[in-house]
C-alpha atoms as a PDB file:
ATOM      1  CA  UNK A   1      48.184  87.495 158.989  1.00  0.00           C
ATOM      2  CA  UNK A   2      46.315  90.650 158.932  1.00  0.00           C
ATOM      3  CA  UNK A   3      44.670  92.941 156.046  1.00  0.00           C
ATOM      4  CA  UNK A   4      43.173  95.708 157.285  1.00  0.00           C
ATOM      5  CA  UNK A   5      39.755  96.693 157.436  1.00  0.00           C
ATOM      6  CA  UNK A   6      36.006  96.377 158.509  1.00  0.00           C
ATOM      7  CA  UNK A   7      34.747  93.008 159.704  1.00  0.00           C
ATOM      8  CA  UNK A   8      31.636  91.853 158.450  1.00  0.00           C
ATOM      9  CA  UNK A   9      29.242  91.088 160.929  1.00  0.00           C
ATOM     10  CA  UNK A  10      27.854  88.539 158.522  1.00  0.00           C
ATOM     11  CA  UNK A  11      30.649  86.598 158.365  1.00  0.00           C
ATOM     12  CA  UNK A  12      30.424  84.486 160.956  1.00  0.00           C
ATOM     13  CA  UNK A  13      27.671  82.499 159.699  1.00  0.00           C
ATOM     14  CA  UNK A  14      30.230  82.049 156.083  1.00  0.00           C
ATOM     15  CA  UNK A  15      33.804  81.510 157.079  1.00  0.00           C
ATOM     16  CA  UNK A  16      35.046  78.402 156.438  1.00  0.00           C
ATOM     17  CA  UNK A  17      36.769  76.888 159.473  1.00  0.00           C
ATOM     18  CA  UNK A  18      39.407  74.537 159.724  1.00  0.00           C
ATOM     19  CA  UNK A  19      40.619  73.115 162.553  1.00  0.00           C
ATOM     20  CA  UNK A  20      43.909  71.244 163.085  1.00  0.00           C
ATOM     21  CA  UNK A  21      43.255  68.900 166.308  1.00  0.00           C
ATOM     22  CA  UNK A  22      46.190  66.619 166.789  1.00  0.00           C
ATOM     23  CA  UNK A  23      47.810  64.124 167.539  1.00  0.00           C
ATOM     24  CA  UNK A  24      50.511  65.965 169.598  1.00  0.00           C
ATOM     25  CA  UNK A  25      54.162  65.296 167.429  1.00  0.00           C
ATOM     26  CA  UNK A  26      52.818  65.553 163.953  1.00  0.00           C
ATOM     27  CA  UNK A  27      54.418  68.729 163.401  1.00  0.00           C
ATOM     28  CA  UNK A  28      51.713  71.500 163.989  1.00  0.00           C
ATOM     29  CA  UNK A  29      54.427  74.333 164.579  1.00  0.00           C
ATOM     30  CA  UNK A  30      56.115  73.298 161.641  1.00  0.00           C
ATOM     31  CA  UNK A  31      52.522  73.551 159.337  1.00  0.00           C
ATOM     32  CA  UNK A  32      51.809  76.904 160.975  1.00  0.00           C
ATOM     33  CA  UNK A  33      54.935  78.277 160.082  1.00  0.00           C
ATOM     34  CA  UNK A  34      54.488  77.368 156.563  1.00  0.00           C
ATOM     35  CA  UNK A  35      51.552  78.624 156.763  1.00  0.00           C
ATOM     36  CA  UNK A  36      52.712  82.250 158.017  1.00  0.00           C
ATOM     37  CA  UNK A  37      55.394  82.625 155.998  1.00  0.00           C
ATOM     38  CA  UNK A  38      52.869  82.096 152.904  1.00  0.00           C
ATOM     39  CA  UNK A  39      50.969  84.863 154.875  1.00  0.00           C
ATOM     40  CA  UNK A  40      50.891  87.066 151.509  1.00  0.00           C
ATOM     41  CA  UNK A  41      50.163  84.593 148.920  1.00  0.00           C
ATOM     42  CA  UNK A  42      46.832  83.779 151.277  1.00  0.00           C
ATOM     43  CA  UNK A  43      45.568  87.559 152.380  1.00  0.00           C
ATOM     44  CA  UNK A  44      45.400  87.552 148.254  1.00  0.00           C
ATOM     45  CA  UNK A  45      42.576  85.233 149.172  1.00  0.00           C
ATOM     46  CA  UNK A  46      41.401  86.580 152.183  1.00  0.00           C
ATOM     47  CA  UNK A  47      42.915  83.315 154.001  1.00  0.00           C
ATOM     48  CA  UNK A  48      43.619  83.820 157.734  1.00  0.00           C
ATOM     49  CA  UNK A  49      45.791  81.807 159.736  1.00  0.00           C
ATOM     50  CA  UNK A  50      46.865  82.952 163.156  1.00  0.00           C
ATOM     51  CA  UNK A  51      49.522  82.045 165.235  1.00  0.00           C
ATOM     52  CA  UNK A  52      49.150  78.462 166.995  1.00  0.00           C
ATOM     53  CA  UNK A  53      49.222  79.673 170.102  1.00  0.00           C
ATOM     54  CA  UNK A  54      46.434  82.544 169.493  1.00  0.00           C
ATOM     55  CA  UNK A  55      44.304  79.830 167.901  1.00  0.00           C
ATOM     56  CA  UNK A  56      44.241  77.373 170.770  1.00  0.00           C
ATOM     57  CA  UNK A  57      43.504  79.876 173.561  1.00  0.00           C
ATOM     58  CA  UNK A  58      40.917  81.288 171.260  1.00  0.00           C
ATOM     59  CA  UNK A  59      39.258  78.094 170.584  1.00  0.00           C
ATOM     60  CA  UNK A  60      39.782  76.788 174.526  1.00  0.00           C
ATOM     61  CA  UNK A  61      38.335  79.878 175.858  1.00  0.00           C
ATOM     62  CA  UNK A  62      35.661  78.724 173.312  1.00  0.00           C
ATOM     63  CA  UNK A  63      34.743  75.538 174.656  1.00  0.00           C
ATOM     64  CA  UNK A  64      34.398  76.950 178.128  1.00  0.00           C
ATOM     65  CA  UNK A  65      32.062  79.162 177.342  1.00  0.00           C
ATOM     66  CA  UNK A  66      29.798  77.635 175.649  1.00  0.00           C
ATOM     67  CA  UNK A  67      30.083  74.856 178.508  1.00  0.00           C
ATOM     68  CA  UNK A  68      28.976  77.524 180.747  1.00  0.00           C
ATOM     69  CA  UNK A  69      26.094  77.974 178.520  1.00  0.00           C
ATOM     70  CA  UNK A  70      26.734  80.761 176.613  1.00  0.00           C
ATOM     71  CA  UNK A  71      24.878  81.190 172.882  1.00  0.00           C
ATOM     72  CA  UNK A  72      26.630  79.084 170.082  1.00  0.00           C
ATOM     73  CA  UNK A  73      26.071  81.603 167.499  1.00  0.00           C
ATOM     74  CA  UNK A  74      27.677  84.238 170.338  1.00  0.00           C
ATOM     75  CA  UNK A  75      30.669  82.030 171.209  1.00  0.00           C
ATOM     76  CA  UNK A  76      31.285  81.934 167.088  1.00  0.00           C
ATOM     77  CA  UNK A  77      30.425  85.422 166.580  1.00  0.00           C
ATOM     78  CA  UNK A  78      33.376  86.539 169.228  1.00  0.00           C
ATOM     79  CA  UNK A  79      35.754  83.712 167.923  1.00  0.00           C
ATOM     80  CA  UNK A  80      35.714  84.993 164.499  1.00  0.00           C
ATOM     81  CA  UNK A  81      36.021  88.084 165.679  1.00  0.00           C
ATOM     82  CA  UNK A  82      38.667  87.620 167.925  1.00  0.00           C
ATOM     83  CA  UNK A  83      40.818  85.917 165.802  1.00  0.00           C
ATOM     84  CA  UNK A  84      40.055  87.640 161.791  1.00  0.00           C
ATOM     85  CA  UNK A  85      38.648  90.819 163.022  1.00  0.00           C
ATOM     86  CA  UNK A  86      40.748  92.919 161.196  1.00  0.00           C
ATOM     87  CA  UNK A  87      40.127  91.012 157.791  1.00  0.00           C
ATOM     88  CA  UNK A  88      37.539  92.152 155.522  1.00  0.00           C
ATOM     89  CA  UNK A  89      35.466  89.187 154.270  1.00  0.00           C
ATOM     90  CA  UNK A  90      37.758  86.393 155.174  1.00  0.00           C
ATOM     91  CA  UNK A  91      36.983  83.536 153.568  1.00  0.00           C
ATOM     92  CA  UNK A  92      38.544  80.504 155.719  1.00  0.00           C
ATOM     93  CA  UNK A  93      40.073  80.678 158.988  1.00  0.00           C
ATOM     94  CA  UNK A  94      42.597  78.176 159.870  1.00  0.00           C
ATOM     95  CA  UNK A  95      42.814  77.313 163.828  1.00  0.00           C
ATOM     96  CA  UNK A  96      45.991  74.945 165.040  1.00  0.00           C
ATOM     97  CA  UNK A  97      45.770  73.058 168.372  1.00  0.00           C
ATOM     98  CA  UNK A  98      46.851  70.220 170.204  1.00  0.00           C
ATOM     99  CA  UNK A  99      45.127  70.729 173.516  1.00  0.00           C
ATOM    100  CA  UNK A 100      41.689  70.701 173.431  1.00  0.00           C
ATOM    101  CA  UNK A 101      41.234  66.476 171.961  1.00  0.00           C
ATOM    102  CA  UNK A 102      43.587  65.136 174.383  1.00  0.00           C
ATOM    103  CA  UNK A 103      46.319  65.247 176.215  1.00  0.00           C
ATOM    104  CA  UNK A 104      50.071  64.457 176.089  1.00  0.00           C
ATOM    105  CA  UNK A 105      50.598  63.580 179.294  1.00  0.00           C
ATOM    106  CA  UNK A 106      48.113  60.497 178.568  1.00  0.00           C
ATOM    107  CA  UNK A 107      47.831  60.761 174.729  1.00  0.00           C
ATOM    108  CA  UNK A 108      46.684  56.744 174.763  1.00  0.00           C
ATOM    109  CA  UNK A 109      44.741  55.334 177.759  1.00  0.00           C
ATOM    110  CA  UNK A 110      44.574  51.635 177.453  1.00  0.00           C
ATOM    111  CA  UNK A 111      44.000  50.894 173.868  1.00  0.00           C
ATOM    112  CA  UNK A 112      41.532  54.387 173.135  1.00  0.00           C
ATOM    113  CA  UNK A 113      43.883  57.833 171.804  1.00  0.00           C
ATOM    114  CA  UNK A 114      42.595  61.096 172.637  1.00  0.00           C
ATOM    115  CA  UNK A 115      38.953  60.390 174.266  1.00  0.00           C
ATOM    116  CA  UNK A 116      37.895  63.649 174.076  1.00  0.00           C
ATOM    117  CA  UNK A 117      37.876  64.077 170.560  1.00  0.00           C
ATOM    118  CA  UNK A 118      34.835  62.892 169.827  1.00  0.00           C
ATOM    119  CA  UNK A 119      33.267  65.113 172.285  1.00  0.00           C
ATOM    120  CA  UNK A 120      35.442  68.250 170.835  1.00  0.00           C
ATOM    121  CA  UNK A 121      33.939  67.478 167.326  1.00  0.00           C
ATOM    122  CA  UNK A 122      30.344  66.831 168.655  1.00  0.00           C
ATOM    123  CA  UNK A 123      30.623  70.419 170.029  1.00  0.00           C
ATOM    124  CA  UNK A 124      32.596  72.127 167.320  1.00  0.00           C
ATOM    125  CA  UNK A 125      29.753  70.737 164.697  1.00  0.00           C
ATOM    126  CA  UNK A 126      27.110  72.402 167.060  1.00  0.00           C
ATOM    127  CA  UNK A 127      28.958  75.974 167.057  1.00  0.00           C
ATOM    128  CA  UNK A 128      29.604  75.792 163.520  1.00  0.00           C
ATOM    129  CA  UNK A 129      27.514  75.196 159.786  1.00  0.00           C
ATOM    130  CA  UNK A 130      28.383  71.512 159.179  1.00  0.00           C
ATOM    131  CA  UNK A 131      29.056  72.495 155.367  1.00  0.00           C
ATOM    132  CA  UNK A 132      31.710  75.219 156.778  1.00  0.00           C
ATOM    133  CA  UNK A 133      33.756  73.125 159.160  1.00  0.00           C
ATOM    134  CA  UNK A 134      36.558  70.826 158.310  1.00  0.00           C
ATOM    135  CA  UNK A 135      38.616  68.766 160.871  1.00  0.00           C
ATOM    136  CA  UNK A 136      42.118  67.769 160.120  1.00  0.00           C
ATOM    137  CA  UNK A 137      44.138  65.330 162.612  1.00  0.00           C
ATOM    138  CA  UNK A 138      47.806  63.659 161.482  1.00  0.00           C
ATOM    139  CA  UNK A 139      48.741  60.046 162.870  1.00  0.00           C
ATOM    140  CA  UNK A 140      52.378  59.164 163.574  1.00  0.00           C
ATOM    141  CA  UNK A 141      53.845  55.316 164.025  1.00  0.00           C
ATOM    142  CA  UNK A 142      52.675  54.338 167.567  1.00  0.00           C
ATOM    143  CA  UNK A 143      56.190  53.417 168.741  1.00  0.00           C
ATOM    144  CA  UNK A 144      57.889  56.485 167.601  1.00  0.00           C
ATOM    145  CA  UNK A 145      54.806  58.712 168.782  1.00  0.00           C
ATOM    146  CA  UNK A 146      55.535  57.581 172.558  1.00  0.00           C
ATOM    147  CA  UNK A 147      59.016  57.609 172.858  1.00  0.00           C
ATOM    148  CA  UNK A 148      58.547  61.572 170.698  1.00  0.00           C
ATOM    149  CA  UNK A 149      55.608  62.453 173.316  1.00  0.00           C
ATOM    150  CA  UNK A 150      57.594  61.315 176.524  1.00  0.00           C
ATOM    151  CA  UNK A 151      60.301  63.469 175.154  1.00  0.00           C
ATOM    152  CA  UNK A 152      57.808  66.487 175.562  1.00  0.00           C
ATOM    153  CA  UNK A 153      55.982  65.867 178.931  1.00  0.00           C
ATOM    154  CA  UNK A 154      59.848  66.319 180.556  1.00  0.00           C
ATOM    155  CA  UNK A 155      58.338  70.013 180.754  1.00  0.00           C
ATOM    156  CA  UNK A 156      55.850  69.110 183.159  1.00  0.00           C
ATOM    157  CA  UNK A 157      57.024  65.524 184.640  1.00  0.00           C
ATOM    158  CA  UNK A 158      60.665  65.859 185.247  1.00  0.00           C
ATOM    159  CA  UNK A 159      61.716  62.798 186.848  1.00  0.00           C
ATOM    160  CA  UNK A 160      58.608  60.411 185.111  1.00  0.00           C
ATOM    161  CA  UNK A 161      60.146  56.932 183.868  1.00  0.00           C
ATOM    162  CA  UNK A 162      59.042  55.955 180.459  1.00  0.00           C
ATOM    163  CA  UNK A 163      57.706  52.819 181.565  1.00  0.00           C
ATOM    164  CA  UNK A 164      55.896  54.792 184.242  1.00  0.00           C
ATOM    165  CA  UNK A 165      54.462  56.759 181.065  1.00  0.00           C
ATOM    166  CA  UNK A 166      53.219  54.072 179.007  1.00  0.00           C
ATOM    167  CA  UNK A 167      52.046  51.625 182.215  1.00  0.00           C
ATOM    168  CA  UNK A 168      48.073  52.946 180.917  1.00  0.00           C
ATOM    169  CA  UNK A 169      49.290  52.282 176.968  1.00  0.00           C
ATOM    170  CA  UNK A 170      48.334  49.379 175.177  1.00  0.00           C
ATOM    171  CA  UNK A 171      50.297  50.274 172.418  1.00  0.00           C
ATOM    172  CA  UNK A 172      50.593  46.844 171.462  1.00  0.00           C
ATOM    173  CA  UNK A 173      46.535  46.802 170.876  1.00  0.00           C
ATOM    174  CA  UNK A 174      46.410  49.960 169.458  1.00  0.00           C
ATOM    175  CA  UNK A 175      44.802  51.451 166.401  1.00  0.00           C
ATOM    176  CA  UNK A 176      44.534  55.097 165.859  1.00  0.00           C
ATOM    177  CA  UNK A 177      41.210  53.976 163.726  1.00  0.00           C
ATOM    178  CA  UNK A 178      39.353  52.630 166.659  1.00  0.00           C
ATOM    179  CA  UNK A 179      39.603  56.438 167.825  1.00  0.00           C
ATOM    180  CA  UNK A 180      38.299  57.536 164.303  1.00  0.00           C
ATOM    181  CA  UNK A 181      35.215  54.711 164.233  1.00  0.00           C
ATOM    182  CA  UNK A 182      34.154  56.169 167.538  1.00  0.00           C
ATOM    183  CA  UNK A 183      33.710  59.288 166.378  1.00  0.00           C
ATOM    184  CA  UNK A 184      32.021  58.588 162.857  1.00  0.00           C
ATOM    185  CA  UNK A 185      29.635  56.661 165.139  1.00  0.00           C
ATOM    186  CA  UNK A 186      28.943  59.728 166.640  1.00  0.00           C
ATOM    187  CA  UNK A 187      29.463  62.405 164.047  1.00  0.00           C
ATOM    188  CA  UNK A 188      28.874  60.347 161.097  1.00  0.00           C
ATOM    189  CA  UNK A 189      28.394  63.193 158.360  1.00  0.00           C
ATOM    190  CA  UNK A 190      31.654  65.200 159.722  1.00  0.00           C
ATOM    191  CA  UNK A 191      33.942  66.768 157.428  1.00  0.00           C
ATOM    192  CA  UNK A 192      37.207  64.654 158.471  1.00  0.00           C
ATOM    193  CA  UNK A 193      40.780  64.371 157.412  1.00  0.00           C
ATOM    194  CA  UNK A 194      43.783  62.027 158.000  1.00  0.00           C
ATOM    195  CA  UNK A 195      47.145  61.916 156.921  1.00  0.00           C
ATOM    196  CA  UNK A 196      50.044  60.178 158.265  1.00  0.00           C
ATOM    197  CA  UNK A 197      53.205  62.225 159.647  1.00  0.00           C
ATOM    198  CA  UNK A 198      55.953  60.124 157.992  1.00  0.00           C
ATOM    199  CA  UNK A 199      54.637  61.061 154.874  1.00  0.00           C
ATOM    200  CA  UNK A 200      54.712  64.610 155.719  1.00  0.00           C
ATOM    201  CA  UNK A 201      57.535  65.842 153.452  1.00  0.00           C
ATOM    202  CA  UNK A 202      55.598  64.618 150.189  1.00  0.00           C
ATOM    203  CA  UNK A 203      52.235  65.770 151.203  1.00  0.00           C
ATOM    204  CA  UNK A 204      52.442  69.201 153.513  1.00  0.00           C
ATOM    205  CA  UNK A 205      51.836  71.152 150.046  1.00  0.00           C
ATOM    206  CA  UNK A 206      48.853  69.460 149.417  1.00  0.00           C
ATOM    207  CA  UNK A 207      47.832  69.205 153.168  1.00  0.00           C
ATOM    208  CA  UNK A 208      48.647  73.201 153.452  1.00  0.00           C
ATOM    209  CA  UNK A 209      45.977  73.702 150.606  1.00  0.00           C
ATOM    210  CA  UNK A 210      43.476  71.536 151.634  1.00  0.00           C
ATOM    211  CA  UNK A 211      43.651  72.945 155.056  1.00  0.00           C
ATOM    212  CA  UNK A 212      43.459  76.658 153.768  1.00  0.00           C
ATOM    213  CA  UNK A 213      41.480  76.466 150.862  1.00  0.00           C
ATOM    214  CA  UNK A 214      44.190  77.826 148.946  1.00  0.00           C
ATOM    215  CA  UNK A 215      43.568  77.826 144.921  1.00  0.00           C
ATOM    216  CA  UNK A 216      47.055  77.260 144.241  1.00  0.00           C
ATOM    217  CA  UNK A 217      48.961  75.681 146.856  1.00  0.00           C
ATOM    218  CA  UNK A 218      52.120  74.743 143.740  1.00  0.00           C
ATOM    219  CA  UNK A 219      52.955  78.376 144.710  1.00  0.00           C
ATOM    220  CA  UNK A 220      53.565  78.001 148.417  1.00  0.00           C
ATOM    221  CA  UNK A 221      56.799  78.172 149.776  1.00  0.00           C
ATOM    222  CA  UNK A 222      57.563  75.239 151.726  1.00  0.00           C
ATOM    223  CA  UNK A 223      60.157  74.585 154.261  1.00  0.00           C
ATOM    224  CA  UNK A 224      62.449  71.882 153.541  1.00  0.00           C
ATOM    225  CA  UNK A 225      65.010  72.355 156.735  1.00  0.00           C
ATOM    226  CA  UNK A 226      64.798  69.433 158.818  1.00  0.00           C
ATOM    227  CA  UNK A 227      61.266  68.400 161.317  1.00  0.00           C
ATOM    228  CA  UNK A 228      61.929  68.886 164.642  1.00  0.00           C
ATOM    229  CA  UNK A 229      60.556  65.676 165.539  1.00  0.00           C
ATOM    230  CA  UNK A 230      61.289  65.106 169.792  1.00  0.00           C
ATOM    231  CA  UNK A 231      63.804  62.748 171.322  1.00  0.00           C
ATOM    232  CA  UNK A 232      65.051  59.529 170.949  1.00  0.00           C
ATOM    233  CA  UNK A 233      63.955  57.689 174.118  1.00  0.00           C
ATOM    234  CA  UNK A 234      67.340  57.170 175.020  1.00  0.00           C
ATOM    235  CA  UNK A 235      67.335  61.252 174.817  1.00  0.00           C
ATOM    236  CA  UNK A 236      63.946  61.600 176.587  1.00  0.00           C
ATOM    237  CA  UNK A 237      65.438  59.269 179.660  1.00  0.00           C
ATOM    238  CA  UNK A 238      68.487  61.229 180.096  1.00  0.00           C
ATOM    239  CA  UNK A 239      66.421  64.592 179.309  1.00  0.00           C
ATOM    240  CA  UNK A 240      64.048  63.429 182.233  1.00  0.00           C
ATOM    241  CA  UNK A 241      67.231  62.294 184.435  1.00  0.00           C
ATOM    242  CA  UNK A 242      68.737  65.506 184.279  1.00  0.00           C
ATOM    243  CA  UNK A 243      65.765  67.813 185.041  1.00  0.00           C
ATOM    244  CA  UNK A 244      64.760  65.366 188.219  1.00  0.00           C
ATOM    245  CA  UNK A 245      67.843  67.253 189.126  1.00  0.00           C
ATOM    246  CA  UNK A 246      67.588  70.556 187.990  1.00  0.00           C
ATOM    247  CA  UNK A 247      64.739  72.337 189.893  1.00  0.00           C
ATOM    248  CA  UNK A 248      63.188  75.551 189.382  1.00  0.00           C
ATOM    249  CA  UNK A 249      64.756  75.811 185.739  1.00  0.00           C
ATOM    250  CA  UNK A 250      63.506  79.115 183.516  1.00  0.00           C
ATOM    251  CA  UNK A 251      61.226  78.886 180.096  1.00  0.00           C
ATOM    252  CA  UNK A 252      64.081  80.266 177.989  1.00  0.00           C
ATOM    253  CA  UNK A 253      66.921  78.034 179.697  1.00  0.00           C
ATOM    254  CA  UNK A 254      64.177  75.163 179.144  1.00  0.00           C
ATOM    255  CA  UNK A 255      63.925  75.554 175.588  1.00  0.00           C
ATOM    256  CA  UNK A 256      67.708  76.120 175.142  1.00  0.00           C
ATOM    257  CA  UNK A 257      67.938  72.778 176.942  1.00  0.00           C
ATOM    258  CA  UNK A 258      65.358  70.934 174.986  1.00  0.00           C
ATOM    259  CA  UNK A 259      67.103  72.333 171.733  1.00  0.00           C
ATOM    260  CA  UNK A 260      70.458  70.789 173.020  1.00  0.00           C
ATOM    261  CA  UNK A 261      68.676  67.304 173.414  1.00  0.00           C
ATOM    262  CA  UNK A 262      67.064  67.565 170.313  1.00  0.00           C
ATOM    263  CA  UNK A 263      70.496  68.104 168.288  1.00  0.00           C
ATOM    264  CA  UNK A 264      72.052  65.221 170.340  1.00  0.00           C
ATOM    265  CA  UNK A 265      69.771  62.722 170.916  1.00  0.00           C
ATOM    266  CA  UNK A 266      67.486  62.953 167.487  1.00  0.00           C
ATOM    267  CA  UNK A 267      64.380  60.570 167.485  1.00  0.00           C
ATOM    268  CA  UNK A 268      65.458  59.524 164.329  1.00  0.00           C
ATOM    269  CA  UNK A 269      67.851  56.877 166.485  1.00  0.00           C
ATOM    270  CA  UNK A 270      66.251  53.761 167.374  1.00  0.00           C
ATOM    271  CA  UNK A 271      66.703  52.841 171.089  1.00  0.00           C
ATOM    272  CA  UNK A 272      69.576  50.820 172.246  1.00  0.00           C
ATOM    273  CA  UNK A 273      68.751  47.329 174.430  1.00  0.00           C
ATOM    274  CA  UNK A 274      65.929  49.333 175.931  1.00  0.00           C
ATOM    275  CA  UNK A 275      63.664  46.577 178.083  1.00  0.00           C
ATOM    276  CA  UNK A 276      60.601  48.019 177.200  1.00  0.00           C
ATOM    277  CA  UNK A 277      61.005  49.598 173.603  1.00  0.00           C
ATOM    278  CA  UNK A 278      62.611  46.226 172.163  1.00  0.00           C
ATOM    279  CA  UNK A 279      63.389  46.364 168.174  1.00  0.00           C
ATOM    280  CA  UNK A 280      61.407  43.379 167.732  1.00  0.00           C
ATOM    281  CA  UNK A 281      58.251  45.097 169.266  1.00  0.00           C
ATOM    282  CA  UNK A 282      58.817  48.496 167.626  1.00  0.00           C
ATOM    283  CA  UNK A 283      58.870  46.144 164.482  1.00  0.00           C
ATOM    284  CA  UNK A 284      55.561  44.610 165.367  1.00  0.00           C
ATOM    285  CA  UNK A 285      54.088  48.230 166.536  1.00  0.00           C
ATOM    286  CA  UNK A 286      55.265  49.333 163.000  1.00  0.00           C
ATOM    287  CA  UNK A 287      53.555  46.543 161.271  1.00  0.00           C
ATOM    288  CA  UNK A 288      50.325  47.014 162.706  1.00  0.00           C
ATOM    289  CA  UNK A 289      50.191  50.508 162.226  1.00  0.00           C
ATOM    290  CA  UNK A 290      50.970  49.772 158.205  1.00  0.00           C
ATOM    291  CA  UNK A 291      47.708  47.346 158.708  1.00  0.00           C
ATOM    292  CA  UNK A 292      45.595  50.337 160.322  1.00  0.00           C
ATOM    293  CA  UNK A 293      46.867  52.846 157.757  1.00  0.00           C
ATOM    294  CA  UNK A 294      45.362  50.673 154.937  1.00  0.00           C
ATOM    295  CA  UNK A 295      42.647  50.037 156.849  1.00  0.00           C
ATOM    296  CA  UNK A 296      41.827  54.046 157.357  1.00  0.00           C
ATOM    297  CA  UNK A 297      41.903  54.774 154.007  1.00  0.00           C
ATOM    298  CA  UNK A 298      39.127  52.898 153.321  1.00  0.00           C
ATOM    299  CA  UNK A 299      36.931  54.013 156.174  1.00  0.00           C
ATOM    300  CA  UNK A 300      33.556  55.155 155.025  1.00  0.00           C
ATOM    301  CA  UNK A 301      33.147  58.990 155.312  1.00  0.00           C
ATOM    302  CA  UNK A 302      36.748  59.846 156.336  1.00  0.00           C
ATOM    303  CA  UNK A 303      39.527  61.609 153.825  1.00  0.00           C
ATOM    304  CA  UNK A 304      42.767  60.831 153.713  1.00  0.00           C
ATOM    305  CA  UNK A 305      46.118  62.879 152.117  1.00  0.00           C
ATOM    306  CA  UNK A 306      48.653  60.245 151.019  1.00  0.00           C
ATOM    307  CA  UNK A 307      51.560  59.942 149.325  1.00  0.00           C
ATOM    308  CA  UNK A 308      51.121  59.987 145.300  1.00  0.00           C
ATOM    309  CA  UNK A 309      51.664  56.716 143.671  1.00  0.00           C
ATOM    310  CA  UNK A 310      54.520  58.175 141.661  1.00  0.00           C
ATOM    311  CA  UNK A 311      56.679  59.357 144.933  1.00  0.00           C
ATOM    312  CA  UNK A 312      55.697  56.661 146.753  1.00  0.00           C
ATOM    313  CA  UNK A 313      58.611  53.461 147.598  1.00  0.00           C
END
């Protein structure tokens, strides 16, 4: 999104920020479209969302600078700049990224989900006005969020067996809000939302203008064309079978691939007599994610986007 002009050097010390963070398959590219393809509607209100991918490597390049000790209000200054210099007075800037709380390859480590995130938000707080920052993260159903996020890592771990994947999991102990008390323990006046994934087709109007700040977010234009959601894992086992044999395979013939999977082997299938992902523990997974869901949205400090009562079963 761009609008031409001056940037005001006084800016960085008033833009709103909001940072999407995760979890990894909750649809980020999917929001970010949305978001671009409203790209008019929010330059009316000097909004600026750029791409996903600009956003992360601004906001990684970030982190390791300050790391390295350079100046917070330097790191912001060249952030802002980097990413709404060309917009005169923004107002909110809307960053998307999956990379910098955790990552994919080991999403869950025993029963603790992205570790770093605290750490992320301790540091994000510090670059940023408290009052100015807002952190949004979306939660997916345990079960399905494995099988979707060994789907993914095929990119990088070819011939990786999903039970080799989840061998650090507990998924069975679990609870995405054990991730979210440890950071209100550390960050306990942080600007925080959570919303659940499955409930994304009711709520991503609402959850676009929350995230942007948007006055009228009834006018946004809203995909309605199916979520690419990942594999099912009897997909993601063949996917990973058939790269273990495939070396040396191209980014372009790699997506075409994963696209092919995707349209064959949709995650929306449960898996068949699979040893590990049994229906009766997906059931249980499911259950005890409905039990933390409950139990998040009644966690001191922390906001939630749900379903409204009239659209929900």
């Amino acid at each position: 999104m761009t609008t031409k002009g001056k940037f005001n050097v006084s800016t960085p010390d008033q833009i709103e920020v909001s940072f999407f963070l995760g979890a990894h398959r909750v649809a980020l590219h999917y929001l970010n479209r949305c978001m671009l393809q409203n790209a008019e509607l929010l330059a009316g209100e000097n909004i600026v969302v750029p791409t996903a991918k600009a956003g992360a490597s601004a906001v990684s390049q970030m982190i390791v600078n300050t790391n390295k000790g350079q100046p917070l209000s330097e790191a912001r200054e060249e952030f802002i700049q980097k990413l709404a210099g060309d917009v005169e007075n923004p107002k909110r800037l809307v960053v998307m990224t999956n990379s910098i709380a955790g990552s994919i390859r080991a999403p869950i480590v025993n029963a603790q989900a992205y570790a770093p995130l605290t750490s992320r938000c301790i540091r994000l707080r510090e670059i940023f006005e408290n009052d100015s920052l807002r952190i949004f993260f979306g939660i997916r159903n345990p079960a399905k969020f494995v099988i979707s996020a060994y789907s993914e890592i095929a990119r990088f771990e070819k011939s990786m067996p999903f039970q080799k994947y989840i061998e650090r999991m507990d998924i069975d102990r679990f609870r995405w809000s054990s991730t979210f008390e440890k950071l209100f323990t550390a960050v306990p006046d942080v600007n925080f939302t959570v919303w659940k994934y499955e409930e994304l087709h009711d709520i991503s109007r609402r959850l676009i203008g929350e995230m942007t700040g948007f006055s009228e977010p009834e006018k946004l234009s809203i995909e309605t064309r199916p979520i690419n959601t990942g594999l099912s894992l009897e997909g993601g086992e063949l996917l990973h079978e058939y790269l273990a044999n495939s070396p040396d395979i191209a980014d372009d013939d790699m997506n075409k691939i994963m696209h092919e999977y995707t349209e064959n082997y949709p995650s929306s299938e449960m898996p068949r007599h699979h040893d590990v992902m049994t229906p009766e523990r997906i059931q249980q997974l499911t259950y005890g994610y409905d039990d933390d869901w409950y139990y998040i949205q009644r966690m001191e400090g922390l906001n939630t986007i749900t379903t409204p009562d009239n659209l929900a079963d």
